[in-house]
N, C-alpha and C. Protein backbone atom coordinates (compact mmCIF):
# COMPACT_ATOMS: atom_id res chain seq x y z
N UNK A 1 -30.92 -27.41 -3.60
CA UNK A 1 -29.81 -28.14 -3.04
C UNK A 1 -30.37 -29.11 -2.02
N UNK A 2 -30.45 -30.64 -2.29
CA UNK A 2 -30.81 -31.11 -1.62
C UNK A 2 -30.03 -31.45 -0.17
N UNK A 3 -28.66 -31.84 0.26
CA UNK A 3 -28.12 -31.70 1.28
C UNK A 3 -27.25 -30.15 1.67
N UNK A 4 -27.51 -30.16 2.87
CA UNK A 4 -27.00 -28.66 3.28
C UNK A 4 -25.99 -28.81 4.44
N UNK A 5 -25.63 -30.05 5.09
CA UNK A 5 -24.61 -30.77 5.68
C UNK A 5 -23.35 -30.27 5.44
N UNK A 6 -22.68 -30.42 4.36
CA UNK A 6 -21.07 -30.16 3.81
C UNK A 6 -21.23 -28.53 4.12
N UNK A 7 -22.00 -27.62 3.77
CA UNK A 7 -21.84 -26.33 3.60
C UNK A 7 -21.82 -25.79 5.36
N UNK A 8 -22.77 -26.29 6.17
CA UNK A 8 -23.10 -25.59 7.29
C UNK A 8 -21.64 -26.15 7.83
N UNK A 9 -21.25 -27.49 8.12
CA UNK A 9 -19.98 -27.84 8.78
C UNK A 9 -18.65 -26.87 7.86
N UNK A 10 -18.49 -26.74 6.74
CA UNK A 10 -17.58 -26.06 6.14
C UNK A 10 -17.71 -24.52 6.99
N UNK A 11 -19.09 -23.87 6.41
CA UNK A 11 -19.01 -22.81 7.02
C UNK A 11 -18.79 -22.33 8.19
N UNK A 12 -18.89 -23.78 9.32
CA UNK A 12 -18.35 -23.15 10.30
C UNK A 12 -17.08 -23.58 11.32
N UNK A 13 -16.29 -24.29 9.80
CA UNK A 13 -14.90 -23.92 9.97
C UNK A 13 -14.20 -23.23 9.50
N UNK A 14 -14.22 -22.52 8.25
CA UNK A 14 -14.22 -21.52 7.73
C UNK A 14 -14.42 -20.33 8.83
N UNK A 15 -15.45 -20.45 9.33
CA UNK A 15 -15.37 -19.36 11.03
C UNK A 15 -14.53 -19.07 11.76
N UNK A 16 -13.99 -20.31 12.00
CA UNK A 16 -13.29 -20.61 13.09
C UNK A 16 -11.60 -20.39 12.12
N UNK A 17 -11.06 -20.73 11.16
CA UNK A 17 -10.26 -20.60 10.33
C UNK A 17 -9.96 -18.72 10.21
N UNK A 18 -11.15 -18.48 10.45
CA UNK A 18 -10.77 -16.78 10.23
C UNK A 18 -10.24 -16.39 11.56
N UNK A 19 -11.08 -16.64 12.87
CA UNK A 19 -10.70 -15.81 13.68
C UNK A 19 -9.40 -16.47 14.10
N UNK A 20 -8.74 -17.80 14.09
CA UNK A 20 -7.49 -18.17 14.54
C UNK A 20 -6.70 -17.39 13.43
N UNK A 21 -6.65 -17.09 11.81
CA UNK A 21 -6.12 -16.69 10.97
C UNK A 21 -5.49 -15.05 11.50
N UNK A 22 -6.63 -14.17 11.86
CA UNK A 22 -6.93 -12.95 11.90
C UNK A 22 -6.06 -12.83 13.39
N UNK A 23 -6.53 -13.28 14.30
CA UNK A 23 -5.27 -13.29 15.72
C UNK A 23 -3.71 -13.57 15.69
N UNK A 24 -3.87 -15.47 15.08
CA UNK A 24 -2.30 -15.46 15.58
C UNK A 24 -2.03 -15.76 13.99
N UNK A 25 -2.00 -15.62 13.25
CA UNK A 25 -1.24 -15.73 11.55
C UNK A 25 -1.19 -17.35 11.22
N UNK A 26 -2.14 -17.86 11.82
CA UNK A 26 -2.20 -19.54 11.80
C UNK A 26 -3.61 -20.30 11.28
N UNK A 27 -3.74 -21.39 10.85
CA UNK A 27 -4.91 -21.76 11.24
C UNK A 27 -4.92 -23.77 11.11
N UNK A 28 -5.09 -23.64 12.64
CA UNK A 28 -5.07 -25.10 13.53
C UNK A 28 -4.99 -26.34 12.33
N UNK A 29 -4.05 -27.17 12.31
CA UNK A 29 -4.39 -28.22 11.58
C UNK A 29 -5.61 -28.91 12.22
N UNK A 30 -6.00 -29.11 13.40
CA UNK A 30 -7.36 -29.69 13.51
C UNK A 30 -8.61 -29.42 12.84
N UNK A 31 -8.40 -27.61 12.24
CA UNK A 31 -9.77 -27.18 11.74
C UNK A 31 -9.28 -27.83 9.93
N UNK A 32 -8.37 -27.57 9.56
CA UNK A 32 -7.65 -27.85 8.10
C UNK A 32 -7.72 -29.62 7.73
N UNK A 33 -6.82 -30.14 8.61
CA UNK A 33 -6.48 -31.27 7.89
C UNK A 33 -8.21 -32.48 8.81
N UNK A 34 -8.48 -31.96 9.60
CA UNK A 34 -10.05 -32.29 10.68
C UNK A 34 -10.86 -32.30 9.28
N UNK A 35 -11.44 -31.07 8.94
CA UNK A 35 -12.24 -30.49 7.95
C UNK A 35 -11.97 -31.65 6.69
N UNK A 36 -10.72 -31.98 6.11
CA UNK A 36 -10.65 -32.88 4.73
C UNK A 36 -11.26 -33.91 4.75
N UNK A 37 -10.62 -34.21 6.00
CA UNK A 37 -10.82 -35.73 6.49
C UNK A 37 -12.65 -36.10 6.84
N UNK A 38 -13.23 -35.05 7.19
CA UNK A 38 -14.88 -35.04 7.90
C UNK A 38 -15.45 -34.89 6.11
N UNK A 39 -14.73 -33.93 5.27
CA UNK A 39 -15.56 -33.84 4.23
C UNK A 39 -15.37 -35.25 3.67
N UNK A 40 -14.20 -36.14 3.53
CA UNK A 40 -14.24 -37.27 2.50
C UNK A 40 -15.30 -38.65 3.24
N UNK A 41 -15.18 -38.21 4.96
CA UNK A 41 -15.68 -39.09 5.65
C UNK A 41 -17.30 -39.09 4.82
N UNK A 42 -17.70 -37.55 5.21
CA UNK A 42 -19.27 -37.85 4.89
C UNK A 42 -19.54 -38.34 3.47
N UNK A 43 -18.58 -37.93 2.33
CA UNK A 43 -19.00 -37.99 1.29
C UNK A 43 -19.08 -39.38 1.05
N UNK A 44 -18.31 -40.33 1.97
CA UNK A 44 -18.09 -41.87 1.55
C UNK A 44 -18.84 -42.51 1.91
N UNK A 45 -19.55 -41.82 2.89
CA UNK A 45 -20.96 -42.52 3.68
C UNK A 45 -22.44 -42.23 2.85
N UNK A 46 -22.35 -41.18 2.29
CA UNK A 46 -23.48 -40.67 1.11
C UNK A 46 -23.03 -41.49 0.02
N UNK A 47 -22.11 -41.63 -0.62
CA UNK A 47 -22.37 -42.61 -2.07
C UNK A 47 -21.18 -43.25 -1.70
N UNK A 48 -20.50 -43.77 -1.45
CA UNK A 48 -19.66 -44.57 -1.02
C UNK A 48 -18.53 -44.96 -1.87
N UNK A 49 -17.52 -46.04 -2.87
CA UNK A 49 -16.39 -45.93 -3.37
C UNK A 49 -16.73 -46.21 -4.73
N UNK A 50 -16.52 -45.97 -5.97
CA UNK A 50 -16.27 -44.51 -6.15
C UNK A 50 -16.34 -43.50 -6.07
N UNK A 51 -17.66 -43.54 -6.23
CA UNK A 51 -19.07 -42.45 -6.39
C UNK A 51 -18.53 -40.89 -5.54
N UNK A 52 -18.81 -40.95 -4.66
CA UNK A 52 -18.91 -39.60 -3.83
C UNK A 52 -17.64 -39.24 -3.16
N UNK A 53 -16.87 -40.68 -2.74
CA UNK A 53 -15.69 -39.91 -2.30
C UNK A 53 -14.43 -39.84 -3.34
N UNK A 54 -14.73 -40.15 -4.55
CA UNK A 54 -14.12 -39.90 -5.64
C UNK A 54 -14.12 -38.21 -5.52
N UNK A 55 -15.44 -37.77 -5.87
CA UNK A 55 -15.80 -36.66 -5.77
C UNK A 55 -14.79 -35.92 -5.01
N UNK A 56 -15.42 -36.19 -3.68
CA UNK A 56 -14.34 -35.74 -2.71
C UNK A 56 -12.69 -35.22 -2.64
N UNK A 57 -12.31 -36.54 -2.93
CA UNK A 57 -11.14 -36.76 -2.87
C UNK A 57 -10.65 -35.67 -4.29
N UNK A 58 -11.14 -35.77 -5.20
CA UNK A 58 -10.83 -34.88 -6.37
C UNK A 58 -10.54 -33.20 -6.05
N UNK A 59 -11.85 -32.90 -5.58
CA UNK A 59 -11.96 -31.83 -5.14
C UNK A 59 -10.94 -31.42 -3.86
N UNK A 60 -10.44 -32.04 -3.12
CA UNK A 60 -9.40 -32.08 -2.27
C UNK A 60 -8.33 -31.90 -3.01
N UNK A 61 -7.59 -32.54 -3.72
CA UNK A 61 -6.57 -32.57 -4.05
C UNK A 61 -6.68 -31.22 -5.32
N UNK A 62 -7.54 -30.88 -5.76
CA UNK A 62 -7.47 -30.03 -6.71
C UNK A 62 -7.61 -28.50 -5.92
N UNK A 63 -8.06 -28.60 -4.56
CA UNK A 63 -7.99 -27.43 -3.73
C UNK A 63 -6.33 -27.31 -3.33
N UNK A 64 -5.84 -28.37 -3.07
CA UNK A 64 -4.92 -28.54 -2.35
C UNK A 64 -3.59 -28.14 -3.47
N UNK A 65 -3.82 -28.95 -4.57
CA UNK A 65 -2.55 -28.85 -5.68
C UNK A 65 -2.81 -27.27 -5.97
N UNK A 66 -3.84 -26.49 -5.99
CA UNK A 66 -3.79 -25.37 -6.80
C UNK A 66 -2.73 -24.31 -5.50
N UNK A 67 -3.44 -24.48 -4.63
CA UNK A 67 -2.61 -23.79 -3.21
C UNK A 67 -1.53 -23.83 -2.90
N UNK A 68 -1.03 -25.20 -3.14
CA UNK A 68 0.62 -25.43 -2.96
C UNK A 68 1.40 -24.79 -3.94
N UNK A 69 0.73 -24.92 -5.03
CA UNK A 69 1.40 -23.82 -6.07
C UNK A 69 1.70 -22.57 -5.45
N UNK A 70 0.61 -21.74 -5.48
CA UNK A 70 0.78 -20.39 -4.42
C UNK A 70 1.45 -20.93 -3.22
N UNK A 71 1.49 -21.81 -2.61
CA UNK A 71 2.10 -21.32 -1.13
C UNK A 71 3.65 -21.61 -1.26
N UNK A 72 3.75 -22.24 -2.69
CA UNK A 72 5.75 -22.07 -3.28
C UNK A 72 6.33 -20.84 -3.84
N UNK A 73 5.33 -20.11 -4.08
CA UNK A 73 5.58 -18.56 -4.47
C UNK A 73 4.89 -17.74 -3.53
N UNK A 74 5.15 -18.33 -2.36
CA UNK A 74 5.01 -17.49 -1.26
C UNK A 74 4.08 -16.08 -0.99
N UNK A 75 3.00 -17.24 -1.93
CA UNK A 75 1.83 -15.97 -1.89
C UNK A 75 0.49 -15.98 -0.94
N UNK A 76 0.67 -17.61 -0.07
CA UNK A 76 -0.43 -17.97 1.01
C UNK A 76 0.79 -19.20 1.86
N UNK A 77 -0.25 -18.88 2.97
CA UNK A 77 0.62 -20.12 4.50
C UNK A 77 0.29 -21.30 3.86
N UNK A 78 0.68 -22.23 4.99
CA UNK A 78 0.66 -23.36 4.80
C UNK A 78 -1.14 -24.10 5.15
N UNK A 79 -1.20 -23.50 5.93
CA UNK A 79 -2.96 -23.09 6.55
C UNK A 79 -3.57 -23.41 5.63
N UNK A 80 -3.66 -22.22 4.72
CA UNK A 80 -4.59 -21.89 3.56
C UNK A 80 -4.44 -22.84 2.84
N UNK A 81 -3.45 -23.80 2.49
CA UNK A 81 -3.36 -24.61 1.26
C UNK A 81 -4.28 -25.94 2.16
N UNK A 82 -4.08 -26.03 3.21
CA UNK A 82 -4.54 -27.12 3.97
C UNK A 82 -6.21 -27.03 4.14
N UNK A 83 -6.63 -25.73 4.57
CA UNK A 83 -7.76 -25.14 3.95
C UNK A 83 -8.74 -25.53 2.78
N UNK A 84 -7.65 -24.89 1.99
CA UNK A 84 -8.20 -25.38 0.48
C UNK A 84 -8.72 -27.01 0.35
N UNK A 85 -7.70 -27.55 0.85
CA UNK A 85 -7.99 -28.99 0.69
C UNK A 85 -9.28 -29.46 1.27
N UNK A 86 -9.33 -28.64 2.67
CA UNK A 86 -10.81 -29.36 3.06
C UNK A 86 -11.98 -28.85 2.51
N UNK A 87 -11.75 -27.42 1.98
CA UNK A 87 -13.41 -27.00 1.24
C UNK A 87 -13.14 -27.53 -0.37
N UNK A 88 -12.50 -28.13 -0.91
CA UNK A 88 -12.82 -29.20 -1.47
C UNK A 88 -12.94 -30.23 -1.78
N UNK A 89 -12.76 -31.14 -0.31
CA UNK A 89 -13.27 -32.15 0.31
C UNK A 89 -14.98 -32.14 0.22
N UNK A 90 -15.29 -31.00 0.87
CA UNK A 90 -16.50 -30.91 1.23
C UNK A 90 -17.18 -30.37 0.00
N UNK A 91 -16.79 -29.81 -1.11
CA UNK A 91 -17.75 -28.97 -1.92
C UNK A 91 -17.22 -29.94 -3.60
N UNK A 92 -16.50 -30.04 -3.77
CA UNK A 92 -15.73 -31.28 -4.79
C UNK A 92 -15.30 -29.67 -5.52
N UNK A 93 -14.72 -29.99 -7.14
CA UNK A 93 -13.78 -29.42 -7.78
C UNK A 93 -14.68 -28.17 -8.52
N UNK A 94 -16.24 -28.26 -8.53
CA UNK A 94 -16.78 -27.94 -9.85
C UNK A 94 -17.04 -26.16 -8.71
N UNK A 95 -16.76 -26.35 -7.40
CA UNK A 95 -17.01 -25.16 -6.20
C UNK A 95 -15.83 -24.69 -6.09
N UNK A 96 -14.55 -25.75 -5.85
CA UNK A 96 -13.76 -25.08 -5.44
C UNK A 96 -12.86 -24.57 -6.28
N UNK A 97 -12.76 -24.41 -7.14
CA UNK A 97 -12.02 -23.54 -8.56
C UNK A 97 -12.86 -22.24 -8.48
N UNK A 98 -14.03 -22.12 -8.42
CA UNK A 98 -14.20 -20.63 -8.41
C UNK A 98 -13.87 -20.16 -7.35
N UNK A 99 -13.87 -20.84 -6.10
CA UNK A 99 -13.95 -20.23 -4.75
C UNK A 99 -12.52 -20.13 -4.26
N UNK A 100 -11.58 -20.95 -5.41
CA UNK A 100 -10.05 -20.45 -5.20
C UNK A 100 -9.86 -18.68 -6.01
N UNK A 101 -10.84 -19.27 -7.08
CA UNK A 101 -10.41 -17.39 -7.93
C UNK A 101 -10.77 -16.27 -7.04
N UNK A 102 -12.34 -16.33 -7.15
CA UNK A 102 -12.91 -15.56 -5.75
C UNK A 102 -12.30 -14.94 -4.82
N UNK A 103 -12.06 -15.98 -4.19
CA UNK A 103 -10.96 -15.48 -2.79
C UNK A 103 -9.67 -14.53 -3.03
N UNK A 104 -8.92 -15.04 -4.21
CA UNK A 104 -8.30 -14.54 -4.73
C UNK A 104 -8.77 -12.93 -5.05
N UNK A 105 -9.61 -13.17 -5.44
CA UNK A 105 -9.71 -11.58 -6.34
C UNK A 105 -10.22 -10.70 -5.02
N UNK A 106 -10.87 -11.25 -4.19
CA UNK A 106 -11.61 -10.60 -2.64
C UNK A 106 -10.13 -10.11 -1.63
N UNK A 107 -9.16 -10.96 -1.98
CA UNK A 107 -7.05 -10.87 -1.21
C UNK A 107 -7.22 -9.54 -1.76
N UNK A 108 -7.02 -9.22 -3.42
CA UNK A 108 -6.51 -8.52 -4.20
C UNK A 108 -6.99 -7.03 -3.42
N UNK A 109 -8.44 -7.15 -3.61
CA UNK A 109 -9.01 -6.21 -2.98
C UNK A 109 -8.65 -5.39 -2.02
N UNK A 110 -9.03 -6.19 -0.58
CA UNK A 110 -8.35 -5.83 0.59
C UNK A 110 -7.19 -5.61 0.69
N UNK A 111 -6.28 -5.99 0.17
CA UNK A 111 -4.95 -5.51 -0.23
C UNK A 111 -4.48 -4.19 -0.39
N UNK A 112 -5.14 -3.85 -1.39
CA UNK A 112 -5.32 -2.46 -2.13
C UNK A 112 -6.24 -1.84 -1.11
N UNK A 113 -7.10 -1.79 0.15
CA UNK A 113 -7.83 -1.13 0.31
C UNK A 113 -6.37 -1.22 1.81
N UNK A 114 -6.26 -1.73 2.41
CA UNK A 114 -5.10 -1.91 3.34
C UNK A 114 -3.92 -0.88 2.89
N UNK A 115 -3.64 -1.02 1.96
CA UNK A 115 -2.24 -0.70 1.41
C UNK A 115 -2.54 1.00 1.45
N UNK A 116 -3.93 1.40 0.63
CA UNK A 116 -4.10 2.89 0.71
C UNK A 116 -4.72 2.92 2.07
N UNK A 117 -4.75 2.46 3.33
CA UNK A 117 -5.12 3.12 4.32
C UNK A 117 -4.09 3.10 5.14
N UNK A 118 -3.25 1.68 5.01
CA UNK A 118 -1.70 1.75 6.19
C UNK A 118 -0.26 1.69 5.63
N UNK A 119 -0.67 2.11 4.15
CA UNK A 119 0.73 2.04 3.47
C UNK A 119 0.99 3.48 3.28
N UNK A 120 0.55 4.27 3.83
CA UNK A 120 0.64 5.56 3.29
C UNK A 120 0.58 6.14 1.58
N UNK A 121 0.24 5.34 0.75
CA UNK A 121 -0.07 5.20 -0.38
C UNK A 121 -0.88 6.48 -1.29
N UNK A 122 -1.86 6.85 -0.12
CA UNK A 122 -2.59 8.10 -0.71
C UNK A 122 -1.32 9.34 -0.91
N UNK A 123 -0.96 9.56 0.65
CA UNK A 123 0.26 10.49 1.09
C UNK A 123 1.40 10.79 -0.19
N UNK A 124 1.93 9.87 -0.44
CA UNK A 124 3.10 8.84 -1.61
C UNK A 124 2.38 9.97 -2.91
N UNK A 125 1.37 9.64 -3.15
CA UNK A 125 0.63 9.91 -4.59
C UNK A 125 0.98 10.97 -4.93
N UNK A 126 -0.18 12.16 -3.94
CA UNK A 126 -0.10 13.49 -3.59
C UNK A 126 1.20 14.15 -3.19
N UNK A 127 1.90 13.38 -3.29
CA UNK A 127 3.66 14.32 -2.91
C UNK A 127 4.31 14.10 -4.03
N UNK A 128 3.87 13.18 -4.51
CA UNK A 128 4.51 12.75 -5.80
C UNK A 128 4.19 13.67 -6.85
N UNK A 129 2.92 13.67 -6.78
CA UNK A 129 2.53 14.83 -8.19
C UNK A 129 2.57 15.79 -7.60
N UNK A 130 2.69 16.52 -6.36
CA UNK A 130 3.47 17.88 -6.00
C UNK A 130 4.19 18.13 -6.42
N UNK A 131 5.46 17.20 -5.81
CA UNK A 131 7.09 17.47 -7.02
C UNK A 131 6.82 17.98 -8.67
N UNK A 132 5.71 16.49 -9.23
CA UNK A 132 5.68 17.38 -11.10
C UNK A 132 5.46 18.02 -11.02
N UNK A 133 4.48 18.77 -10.52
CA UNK A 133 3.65 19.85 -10.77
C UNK A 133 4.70 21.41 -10.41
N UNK A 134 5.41 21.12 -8.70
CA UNK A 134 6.76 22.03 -8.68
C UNK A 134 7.16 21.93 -9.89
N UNK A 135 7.87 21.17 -10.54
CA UNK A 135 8.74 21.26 -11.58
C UNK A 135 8.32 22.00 -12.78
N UNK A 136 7.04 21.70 -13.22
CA UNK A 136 6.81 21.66 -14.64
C UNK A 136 6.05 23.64 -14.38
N UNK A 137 5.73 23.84 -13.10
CA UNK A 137 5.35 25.04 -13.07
C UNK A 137 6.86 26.13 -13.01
N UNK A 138 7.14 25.60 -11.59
CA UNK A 138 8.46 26.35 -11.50
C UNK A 138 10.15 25.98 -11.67
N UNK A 139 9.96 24.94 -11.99
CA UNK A 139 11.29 23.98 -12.01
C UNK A 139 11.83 23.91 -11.14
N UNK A 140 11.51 24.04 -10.30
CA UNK A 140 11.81 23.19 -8.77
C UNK A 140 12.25 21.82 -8.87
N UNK A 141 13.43 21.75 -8.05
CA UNK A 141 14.04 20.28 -8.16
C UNK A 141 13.09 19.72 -7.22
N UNK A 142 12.56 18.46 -7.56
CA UNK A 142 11.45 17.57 -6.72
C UNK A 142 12.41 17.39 -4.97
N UNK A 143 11.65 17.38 -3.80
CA UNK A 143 12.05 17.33 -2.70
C UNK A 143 12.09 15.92 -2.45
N UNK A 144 12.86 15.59 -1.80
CA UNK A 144 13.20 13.74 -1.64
C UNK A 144 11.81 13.01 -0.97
N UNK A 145 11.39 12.36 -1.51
CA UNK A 145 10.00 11.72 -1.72
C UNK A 145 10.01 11.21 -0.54
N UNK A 146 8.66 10.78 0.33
CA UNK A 146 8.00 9.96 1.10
C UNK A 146 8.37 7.98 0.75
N UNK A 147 9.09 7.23 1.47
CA UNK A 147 9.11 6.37 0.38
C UNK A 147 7.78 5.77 1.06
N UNK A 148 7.27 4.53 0.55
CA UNK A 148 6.18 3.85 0.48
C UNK A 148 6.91 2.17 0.48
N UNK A 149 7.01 1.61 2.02
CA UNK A 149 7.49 0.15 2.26
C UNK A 149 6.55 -0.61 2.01
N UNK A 150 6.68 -1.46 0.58
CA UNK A 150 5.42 -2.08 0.23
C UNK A 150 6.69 -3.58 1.39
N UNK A 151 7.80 -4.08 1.47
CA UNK A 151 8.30 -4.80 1.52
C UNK A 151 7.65 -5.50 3.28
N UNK A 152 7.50 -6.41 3.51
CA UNK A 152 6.77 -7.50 4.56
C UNK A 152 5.62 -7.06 4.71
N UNK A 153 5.19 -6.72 3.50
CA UNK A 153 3.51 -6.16 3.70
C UNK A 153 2.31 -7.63 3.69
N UNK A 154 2.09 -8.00 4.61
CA UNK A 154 1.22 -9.19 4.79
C UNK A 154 -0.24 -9.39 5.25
N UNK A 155 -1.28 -10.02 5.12
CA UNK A 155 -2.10 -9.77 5.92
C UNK A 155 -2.67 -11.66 5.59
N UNK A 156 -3.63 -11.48 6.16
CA UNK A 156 -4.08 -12.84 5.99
C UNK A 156 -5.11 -12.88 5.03
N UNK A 157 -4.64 -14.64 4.52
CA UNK A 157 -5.37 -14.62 2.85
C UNK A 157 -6.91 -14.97 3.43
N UNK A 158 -7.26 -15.25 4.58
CA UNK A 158 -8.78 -15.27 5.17
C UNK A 158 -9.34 -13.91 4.58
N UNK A 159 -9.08 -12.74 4.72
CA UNK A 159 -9.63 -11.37 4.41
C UNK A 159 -10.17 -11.95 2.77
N UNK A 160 -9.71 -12.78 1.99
CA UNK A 160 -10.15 -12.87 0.76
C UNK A 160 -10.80 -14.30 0.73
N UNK A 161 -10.35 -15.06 1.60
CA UNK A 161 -11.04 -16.62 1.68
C UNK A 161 -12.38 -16.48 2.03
N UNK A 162 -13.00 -15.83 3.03
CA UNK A 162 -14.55 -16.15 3.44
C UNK A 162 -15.47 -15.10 3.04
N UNK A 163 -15.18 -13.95 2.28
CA UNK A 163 -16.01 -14.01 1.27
C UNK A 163 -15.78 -14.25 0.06
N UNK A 164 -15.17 -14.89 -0.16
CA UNK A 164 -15.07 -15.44 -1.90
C UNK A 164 -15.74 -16.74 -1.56
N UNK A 165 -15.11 -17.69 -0.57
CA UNK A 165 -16.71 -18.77 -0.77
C UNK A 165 -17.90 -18.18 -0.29
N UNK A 166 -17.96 -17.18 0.54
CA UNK A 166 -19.79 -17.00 0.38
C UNK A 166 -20.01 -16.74 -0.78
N UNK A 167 -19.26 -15.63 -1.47
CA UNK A 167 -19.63 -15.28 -2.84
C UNK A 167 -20.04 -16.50 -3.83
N UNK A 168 -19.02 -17.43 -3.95
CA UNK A 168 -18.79 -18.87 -4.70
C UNK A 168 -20.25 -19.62 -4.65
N UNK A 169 -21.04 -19.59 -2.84
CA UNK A 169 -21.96 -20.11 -2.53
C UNK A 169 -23.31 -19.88 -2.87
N UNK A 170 -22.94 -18.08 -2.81
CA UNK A 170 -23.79 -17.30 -3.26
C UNK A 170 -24.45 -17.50 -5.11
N UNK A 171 -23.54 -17.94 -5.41
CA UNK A 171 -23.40 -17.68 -7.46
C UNK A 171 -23.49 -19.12 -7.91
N UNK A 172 -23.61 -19.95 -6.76
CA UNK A 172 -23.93 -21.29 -7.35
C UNK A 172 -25.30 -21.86 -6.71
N UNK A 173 -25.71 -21.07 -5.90
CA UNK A 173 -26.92 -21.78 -5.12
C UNK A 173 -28.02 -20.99 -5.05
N UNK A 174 -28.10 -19.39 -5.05
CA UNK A 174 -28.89 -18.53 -4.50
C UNK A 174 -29.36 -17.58 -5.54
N UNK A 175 -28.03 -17.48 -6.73
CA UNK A 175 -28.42 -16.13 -7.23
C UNK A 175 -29.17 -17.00 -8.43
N UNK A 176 -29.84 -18.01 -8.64
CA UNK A 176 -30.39 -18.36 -10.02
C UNK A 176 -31.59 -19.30 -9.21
């Protein structure tokens, strides 16, 4: 990889994107819509019009269109889509499509690892197959269940954003 510019400035807004994310449920349009604008800047100054900030600009809008999708089905903030836009400002389209799945699948994760540690989820399971097991041994009418409030269950889509682009970074630069 001959320039390492776009990645070190990304990565360390991406930094800074987590810990404002992880505190107040936000993340600064200065680091979001700052970040698009610095990635198309540099890219226009490295190959200039078409060339690089074509690039750019592609990869922006293809971070950005895929996010707004999700953030209309109310599955990421407004942040994250703004986000998106600048790490593919800075990385163009051919990075940020995996590093949208990635992240994605890294949410999914933590999700599920959240959910069985503060959703009471394990608890839920094990009471649940108590009841069959009452029943089918002694026919015991099942005892009124534990419920399990999956409903305003939220966390921030950062828990899946910064390592899915390291990962992304990782699988395009390091591991070959």
């Amino acid at each position: 990889m001959e320039n390492e510019f776009p990645y070190i400035a990304l990565g360390l807004i991406l930094l800074a994107a987590f810990y404002y994310d992880v505190r107040t449920s936000t993340i600064p349009n200065r680091l979001t819509v700052g970040g698009a604008l610095l990635g198309l800047l540099y890219h226009s100054m490295q190959g200039g019009f078409p060339g690089d900030l074509f690039f750019a600009a592609q990869g922006m809008l293809v971070g950005f269109g895929i996010l707004f999708f999700m953030h209309l089905l109310r599955a990421v903030g407004a942040g994250d889509v703004k986000l998106f836009a600048a790490i593919g400002a800075f990385t163009g389209t051919d990075f940020v499509l995996p590093a949208i799945f990635y992240s994605m699948v890294f949410a999914v994760a933590a999700g599920i690892v959240m959910l069985l540690v503060k959703g009471n989820v394990v608890a839920w399971f094990f009471n649940h197959m108590a009841n069959i097991f009452k029943y089918l041994v002694f026919r015991d009418k099942p005892r009124k269940e534990r419920q399990v409030d999956f409903k305003g269950f939220v966390f921030p889509f950062m828990y899946g954003v910064l390592p899915g682009v390291i990962f992304t970074y990782y699988m395009f630069y390091l591991a070959y």
